[in-house]
Protein backbone atom coordinates (compact mmCIF):
# COMPACT_ATOMS: atom_id res chain seq x y z
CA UNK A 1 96.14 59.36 144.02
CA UNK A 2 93.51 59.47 141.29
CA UNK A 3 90.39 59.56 141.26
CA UNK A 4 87.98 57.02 139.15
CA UNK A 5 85.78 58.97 136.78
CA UNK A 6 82.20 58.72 136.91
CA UNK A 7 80.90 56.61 134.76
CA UNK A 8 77.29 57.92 134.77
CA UNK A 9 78.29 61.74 134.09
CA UNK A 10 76.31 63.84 132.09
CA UNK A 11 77.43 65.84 129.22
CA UNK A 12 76.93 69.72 129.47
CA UNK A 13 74.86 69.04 126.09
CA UNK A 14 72.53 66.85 127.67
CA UNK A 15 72.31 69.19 131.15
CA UNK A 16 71.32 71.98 128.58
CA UNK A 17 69.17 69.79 126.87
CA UNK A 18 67.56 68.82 130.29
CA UNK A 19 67.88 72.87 131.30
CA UNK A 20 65.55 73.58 127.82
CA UNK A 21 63.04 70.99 128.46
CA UNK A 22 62.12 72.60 131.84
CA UNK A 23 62.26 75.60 130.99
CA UNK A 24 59.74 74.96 128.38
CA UNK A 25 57.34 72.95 130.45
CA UNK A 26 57.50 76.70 133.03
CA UNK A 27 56.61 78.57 130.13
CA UNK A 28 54.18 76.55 128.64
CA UNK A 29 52.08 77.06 132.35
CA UNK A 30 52.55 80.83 131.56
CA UNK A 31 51.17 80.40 128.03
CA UNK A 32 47.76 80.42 129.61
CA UNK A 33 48.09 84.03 130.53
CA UNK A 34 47.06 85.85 127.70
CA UNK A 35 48.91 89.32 127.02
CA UNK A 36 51.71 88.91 128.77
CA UNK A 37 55.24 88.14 128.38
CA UNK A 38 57.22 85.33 129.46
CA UNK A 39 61.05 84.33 130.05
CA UNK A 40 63.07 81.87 131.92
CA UNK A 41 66.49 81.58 132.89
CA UNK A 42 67.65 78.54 133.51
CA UNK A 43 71.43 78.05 134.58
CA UNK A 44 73.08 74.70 136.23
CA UNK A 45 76.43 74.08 138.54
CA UNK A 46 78.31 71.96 140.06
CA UNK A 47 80.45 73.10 143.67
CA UNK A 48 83.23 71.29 145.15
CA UNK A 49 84.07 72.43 148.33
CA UNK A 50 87.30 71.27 150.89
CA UNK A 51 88.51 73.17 153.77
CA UNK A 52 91.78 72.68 155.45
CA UNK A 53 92.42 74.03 159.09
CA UNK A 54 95.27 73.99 161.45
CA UNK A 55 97.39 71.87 158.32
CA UNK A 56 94.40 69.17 158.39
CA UNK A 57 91.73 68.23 156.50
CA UNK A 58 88.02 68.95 157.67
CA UNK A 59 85.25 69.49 155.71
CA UNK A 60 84.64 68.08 152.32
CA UNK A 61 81.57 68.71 150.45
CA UNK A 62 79.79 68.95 146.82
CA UNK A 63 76.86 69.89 145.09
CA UNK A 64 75.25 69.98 141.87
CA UNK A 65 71.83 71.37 140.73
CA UNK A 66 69.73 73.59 139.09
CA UNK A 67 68.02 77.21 139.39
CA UNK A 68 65.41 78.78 137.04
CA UNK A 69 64.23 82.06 137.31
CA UNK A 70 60.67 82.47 135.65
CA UNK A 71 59.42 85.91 135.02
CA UNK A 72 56.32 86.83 133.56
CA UNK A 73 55.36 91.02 132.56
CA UNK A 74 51.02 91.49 132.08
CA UNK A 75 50.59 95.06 131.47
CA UNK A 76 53.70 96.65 132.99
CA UNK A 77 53.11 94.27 136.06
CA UNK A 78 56.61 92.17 136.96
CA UNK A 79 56.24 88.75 138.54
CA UNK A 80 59.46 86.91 139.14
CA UNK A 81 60.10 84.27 141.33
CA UNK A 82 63.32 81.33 141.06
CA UNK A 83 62.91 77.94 141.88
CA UNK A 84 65.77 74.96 142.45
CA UNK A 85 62.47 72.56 142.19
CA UNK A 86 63.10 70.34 138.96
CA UNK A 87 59.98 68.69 138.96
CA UNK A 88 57.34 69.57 136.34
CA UNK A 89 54.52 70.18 139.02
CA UNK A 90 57.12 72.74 141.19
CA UNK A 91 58.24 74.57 138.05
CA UNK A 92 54.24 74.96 137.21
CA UNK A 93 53.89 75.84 141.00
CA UNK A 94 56.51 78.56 140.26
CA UNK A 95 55.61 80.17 137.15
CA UNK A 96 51.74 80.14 138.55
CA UNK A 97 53.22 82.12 141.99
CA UNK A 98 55.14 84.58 139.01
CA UNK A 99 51.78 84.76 137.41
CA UNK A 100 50.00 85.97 141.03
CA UNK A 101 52.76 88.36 141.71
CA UNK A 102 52.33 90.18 138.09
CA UNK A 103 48.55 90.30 138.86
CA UNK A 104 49.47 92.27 142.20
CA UNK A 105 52.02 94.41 141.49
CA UNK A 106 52.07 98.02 140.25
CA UNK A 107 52.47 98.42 136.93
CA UNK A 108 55.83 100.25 135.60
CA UNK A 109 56.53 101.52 131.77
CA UNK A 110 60.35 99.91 132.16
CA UNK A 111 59.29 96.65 132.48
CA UNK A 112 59.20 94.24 129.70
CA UNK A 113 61.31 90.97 128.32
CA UNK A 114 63.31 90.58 125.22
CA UNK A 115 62.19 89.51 122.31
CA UNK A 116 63.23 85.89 120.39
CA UNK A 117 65.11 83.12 122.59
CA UNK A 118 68.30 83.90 123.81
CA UNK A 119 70.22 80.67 124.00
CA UNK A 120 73.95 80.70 125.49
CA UNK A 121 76.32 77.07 124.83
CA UNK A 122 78.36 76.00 127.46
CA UNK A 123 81.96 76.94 127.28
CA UNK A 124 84.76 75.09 128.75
């Protein structure tokens, strides 16, 4: 049996295009924090699960989604917090909470961020 393809999938160019854009929109709400350093890691997946017990079929599940992982350094301080939230108010929610936890945490001479995007294409 086979299945029929979706016709409303998404190409992994316009996932990463979508994975760019809000990323962008967390950093821009850490732009306000002067002196600091910013990244975000965005990633996305899709899971397919099926389980088979006793020669039967039982479960059958999938998934697909996001995760971003915003981290902000001010002074040594390390605030880091991940999100599955795609909406532009959550991902300015998170990056706000990363912002907090810099401002309270001890400062450390290892910490710091890389310099210049990194940007990784999807590979099949």
């Amino acid at each position: 049996m086979t299945a029929a393809r979706n016709q409303t999938a998404v190409s992994p160019q316009e996932t990463a295009a979508t994975l760019f854009e809000r990323a962008d929109r967390a950093l821009d709400a850490l732009a306000q924090t002067p002196g600091g350093d910013h990244e975000v890691f965005a990633t996305h997946g899709v899971e397919l699960k099926a389980v088979y017990e006793h020669d039967d079929f039982s479960v059958s599940a999938s998934s697909e989604g996001a995760q971003y992982g915003i981290r902000t350094v001010q002074d040594g301080r390390i605030g880091f917090v991940t999100t599955n939230a795609e909406e532009d108010g959550s991902l300015r929610a998170a990056a706000q909470e990363a912002r907090t936890l810099a401002q309270v945490s001890p400062a450390s001479q290892y910490q710091g961020t890389t310099r210049g995007p990194a940007v990784f294409e999807h590979q099949e």
